[in-house]
PDB file of N, CA and C in Angstrom:
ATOM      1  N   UNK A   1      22.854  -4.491 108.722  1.00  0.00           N
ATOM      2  CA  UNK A   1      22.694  -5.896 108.974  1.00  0.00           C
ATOM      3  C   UNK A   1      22.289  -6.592 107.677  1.00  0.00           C
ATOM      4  N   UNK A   2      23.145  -7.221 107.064  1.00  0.00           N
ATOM      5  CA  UNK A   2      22.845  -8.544 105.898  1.00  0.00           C
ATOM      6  C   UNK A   2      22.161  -9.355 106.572  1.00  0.00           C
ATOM      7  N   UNK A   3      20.770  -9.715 105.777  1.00  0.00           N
ATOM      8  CA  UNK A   3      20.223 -11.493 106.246  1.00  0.00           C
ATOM      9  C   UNK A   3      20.057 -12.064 104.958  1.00  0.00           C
ATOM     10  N   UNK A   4      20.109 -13.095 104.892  1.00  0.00           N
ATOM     11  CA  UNK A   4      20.057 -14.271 103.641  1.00  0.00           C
ATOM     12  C   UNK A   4      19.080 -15.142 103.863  1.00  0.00           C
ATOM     13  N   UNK A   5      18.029 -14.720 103.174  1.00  0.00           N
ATOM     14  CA  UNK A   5      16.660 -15.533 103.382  1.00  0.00           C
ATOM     15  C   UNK A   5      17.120 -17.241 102.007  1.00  0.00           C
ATOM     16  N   UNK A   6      17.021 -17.831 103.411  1.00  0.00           N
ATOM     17  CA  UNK A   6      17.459 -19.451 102.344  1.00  0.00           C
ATOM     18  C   UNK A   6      16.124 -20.170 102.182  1.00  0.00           C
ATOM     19  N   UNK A   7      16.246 -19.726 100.674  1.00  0.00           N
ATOM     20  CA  UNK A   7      15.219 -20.941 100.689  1.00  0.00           C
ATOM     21  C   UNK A   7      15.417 -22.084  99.619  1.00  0.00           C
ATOM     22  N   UNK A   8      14.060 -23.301  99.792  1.00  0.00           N
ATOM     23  CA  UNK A   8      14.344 -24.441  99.849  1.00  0.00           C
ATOM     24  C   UNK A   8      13.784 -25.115  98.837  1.00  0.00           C
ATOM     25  N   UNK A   9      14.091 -25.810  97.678  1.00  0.00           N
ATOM     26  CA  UNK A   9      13.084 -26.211  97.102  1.00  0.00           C
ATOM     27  C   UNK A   9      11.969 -27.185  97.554  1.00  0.00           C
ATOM     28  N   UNK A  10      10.425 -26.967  97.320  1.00  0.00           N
ATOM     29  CA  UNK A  10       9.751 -27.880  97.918  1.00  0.00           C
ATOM     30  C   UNK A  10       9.318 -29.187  97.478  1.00  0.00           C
ATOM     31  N   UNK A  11       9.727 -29.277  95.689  1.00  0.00           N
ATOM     32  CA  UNK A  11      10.288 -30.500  94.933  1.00  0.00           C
ATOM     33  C   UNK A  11      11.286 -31.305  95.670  1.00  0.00           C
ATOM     34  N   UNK A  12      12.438 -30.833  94.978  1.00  0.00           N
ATOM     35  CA  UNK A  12      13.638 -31.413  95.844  1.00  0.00           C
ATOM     36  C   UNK A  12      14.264 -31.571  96.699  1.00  0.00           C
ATOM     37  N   UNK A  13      14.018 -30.486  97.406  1.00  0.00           N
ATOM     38  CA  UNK A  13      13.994 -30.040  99.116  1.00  0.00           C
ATOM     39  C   UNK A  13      16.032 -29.680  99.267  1.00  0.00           C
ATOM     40  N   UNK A  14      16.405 -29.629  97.804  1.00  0.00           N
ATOM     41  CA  UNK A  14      17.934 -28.786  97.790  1.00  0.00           C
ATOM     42  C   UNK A  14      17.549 -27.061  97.746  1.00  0.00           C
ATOM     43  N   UNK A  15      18.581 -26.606  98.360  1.00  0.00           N
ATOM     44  CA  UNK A  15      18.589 -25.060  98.142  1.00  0.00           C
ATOM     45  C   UNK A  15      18.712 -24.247  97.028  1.00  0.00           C
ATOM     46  N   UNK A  16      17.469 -22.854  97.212  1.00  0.00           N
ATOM     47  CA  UNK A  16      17.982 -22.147  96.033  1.00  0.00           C
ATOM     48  C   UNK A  16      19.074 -21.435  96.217  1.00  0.00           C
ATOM     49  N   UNK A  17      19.839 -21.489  95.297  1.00  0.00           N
ATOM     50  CA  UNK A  17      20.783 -20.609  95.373  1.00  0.00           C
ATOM     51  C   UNK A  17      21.109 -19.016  94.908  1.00  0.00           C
ATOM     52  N   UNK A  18      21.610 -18.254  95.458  1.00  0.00           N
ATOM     53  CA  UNK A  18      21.609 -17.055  94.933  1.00  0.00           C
ATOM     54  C   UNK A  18      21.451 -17.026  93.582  1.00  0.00           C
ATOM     55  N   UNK A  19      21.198 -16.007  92.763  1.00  0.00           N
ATOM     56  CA  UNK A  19      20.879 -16.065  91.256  1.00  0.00           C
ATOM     57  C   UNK A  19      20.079 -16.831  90.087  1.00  0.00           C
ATOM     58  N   UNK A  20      19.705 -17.891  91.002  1.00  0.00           N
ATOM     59  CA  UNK A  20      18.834 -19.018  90.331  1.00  0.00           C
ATOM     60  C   UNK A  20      17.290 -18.244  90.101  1.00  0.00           C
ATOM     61  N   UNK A  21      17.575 -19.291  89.239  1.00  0.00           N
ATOM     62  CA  UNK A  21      16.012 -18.525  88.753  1.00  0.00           C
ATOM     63  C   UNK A  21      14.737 -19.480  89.371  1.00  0.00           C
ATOM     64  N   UNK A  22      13.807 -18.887  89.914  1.00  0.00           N
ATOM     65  CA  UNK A  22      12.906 -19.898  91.177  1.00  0.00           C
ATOM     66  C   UNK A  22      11.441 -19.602  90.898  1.00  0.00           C
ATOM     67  N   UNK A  23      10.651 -20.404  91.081  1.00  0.00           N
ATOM     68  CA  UNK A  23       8.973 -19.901  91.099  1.00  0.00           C
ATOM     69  C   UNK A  23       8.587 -20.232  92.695  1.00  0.00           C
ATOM     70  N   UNK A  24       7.916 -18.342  93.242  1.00  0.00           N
ATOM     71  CA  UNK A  24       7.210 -19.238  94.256  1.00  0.00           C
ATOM     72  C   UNK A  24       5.353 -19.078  93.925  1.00  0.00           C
ATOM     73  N   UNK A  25       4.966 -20.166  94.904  1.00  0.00           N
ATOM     74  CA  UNK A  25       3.561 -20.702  94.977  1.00  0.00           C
ATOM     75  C   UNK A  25       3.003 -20.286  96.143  1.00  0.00           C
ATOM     76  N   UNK A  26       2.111 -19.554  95.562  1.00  0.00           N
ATOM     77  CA  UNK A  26       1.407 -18.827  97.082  1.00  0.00           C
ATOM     78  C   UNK A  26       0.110 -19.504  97.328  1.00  0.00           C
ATOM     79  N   UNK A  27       0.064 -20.440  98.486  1.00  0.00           N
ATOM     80  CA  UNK A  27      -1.227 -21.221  99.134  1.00  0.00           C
ATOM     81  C   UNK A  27      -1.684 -20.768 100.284  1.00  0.00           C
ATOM     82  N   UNK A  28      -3.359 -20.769 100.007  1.00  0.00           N
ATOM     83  CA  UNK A  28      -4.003 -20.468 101.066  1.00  0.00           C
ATOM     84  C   UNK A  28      -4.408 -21.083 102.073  1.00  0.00           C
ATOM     85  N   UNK A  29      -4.868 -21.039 103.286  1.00  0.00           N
ATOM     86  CA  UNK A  29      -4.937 -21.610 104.481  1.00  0.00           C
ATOM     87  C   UNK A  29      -6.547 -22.524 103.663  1.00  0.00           C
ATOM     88  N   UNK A  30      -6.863 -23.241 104.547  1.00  0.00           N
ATOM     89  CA  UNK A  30      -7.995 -24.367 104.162  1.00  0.00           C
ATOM     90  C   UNK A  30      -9.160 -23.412 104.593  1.00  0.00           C
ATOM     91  N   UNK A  31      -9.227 -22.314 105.646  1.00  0.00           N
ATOM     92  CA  UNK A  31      -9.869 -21.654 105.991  1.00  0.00           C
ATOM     93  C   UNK A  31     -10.333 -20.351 105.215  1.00  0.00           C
ATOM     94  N   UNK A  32     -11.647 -20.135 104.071  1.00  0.00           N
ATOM     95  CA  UNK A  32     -11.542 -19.142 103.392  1.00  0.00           C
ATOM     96  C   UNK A  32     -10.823 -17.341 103.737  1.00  0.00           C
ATOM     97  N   UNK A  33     -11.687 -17.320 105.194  1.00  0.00           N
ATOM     98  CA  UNK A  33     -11.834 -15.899 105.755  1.00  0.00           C
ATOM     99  C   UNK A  33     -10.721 -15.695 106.787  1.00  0.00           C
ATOM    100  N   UNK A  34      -9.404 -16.639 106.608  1.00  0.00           N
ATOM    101  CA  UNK A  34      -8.608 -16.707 107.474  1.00  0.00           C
ATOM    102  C   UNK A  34      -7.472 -15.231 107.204  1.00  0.00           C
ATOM    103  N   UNK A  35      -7.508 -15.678 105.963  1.00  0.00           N
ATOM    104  CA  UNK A  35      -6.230 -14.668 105.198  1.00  0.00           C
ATOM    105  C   UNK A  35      -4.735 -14.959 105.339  1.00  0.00           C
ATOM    106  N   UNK A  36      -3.903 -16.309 105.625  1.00  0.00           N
ATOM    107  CA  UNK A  36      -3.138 -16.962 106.038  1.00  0.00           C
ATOM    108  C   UNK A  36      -2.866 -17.124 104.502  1.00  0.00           C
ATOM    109  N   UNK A  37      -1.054 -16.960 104.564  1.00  0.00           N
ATOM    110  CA  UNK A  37      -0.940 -17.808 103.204  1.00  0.00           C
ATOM    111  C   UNK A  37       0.271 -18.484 103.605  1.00  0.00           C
ATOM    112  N   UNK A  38       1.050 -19.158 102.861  1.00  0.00           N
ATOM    113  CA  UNK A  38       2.070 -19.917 102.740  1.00  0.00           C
ATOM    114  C   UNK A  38       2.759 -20.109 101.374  1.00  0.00           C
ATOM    115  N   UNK A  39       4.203 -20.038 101.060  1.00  0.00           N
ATOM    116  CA  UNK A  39       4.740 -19.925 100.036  1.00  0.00           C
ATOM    117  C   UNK A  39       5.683 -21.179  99.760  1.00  0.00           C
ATOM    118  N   UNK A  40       5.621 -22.126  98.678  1.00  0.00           N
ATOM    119  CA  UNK A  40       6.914 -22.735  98.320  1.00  0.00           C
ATOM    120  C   UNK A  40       7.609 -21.982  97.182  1.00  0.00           C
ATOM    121  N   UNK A  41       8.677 -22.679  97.417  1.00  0.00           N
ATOM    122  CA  UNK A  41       9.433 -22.446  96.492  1.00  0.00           C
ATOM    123  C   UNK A  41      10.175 -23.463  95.192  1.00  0.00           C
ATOM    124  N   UNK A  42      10.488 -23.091  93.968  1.00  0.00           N
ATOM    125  CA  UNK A  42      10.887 -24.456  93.039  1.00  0.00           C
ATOM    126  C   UNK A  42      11.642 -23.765  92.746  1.00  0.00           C
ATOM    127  N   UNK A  43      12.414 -24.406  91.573  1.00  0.00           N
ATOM    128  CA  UNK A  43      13.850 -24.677  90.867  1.00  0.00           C
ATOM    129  C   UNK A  43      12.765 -23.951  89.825  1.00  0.00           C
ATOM    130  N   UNK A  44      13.545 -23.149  88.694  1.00  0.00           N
ATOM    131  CA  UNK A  44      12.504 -22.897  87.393  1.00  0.00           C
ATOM    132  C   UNK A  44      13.479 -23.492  86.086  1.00  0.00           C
ATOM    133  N   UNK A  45      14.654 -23.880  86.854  1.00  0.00           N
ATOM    134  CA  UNK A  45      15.671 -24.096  85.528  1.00  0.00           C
ATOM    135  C   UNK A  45      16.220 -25.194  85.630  1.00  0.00           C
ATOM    136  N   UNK A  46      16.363 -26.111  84.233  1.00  0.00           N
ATOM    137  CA  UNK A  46      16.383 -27.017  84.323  1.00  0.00           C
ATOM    138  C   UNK A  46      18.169 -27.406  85.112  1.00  0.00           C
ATOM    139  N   UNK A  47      18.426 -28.732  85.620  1.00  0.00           N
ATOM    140  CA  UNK A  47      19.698 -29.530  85.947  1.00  0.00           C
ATOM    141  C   UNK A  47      20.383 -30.298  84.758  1.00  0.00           C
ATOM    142  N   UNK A  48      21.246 -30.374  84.896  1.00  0.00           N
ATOM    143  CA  UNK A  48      21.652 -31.199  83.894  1.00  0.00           C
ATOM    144  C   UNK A  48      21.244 -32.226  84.005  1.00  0.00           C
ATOM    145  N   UNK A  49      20.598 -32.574  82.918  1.00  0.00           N
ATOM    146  CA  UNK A  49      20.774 -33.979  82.304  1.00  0.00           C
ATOM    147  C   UNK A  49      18.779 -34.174  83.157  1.00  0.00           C
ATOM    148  N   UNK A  50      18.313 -33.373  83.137  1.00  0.00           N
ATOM    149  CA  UNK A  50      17.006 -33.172  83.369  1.00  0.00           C
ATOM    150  C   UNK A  50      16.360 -33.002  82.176  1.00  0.00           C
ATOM    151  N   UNK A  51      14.716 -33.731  82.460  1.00  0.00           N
ATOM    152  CA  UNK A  51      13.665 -33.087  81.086  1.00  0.00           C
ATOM    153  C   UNK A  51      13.187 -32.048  81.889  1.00  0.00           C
ATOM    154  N   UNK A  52      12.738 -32.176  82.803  1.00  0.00           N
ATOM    155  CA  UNK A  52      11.531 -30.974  83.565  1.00  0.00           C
ATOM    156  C   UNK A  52      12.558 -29.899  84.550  1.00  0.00           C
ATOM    157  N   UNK A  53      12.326 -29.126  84.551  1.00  0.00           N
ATOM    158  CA  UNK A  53      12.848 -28.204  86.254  1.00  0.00           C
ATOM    159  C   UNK A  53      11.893 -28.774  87.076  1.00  0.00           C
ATOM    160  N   UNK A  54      11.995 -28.744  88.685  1.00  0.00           N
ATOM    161  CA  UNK A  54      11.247 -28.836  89.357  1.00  0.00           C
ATOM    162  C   UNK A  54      10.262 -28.437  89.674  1.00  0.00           C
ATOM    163  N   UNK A  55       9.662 -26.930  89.190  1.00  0.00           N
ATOM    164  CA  UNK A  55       8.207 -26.564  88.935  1.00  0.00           C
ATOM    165  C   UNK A  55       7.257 -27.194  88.031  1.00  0.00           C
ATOM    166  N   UNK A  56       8.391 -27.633  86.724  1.00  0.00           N
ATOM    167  CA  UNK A  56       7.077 -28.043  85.672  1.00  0.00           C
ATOM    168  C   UNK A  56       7.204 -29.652  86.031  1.00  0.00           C
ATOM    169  N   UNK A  57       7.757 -30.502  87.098  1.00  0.00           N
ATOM    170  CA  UNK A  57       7.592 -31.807  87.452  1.00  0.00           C
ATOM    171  C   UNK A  57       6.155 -31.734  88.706  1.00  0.00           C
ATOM    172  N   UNK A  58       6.706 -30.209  89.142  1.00  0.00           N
ATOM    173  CA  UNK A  58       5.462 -30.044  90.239  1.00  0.00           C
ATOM    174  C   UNK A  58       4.031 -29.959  88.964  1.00  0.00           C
ATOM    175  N   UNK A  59       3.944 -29.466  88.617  1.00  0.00           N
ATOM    176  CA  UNK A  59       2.806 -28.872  88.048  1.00  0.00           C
ATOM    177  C   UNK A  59       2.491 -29.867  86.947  1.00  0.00           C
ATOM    178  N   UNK A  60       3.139 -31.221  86.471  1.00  0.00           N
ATOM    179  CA  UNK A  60       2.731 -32.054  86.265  1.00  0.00           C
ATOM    180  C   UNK A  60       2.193 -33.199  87.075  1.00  0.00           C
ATOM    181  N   UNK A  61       2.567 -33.342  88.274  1.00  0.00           N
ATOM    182  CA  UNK A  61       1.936 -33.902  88.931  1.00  0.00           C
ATOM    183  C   UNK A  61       0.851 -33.572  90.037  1.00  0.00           C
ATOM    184  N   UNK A  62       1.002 -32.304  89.752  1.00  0.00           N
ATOM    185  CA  UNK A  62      -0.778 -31.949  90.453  1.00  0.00           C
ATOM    186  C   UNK A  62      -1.884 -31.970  88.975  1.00  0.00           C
ATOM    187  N   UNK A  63      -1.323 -32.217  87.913  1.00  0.00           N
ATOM    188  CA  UNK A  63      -1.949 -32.737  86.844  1.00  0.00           C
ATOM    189  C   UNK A  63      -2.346 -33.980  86.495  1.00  0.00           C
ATOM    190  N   UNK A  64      -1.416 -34.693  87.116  1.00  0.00           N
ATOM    191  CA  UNK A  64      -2.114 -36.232  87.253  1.00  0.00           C
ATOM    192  C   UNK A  64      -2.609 -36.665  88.353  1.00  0.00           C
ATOM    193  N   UNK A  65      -2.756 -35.686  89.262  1.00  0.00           N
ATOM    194  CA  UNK A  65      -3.566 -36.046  90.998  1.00  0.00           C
ATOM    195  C   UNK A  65      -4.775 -35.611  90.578  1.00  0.00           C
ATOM    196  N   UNK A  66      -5.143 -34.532  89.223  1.00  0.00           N
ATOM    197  CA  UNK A  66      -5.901 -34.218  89.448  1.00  0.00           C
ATOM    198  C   UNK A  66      -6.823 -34.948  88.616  1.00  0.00           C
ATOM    199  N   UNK A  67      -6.202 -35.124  87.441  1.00  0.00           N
ATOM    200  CA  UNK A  67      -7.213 -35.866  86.228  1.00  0.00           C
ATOM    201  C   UNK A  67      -7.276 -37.920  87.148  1.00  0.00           C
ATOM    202  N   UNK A  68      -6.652 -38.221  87.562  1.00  0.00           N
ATOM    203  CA  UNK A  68      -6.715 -39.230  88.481  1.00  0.00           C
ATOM    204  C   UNK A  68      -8.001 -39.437  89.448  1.00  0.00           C
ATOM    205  N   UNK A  69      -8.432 -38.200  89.813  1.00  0.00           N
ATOM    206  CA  UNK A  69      -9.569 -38.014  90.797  1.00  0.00           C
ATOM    207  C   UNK A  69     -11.014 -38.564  90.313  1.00  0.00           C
TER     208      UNK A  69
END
């Protein structure tokens, strides 16, 4: 049995595609002692005619949510 786990970017919310190169992000539940996690997934390579891939647009803007605070 083949399955094809699709996943999604959580930037852009387009699909990764086979062979792409992807970062995932492993988050924990709000609950310390829960042990629950959750994973997104990003783009790691850039699009044409892009400055950032979609990880380093993510990870700039939890950089300005954060210095913002």
């Amino acid at each position: 049995m083949i399955r094809h786990n699709v996943k999604y970017c959580d930037y852009c919310h387009s699909s990764v595609a086979a062979g792409q190169r992807w970062v995932r992000e492993k988050i924990s539940s709000s609950r310390l002692d829960s042990g629950d996690w959750t994973y997104r997934h990003y783009h790691a390579e850039l699009f044409v005619g892009e400055e950032g891939s979609c990880w380093e647009k993510h990870q700039m803007d939890k950089e300005i949510a954060r210095i913002s605070m």
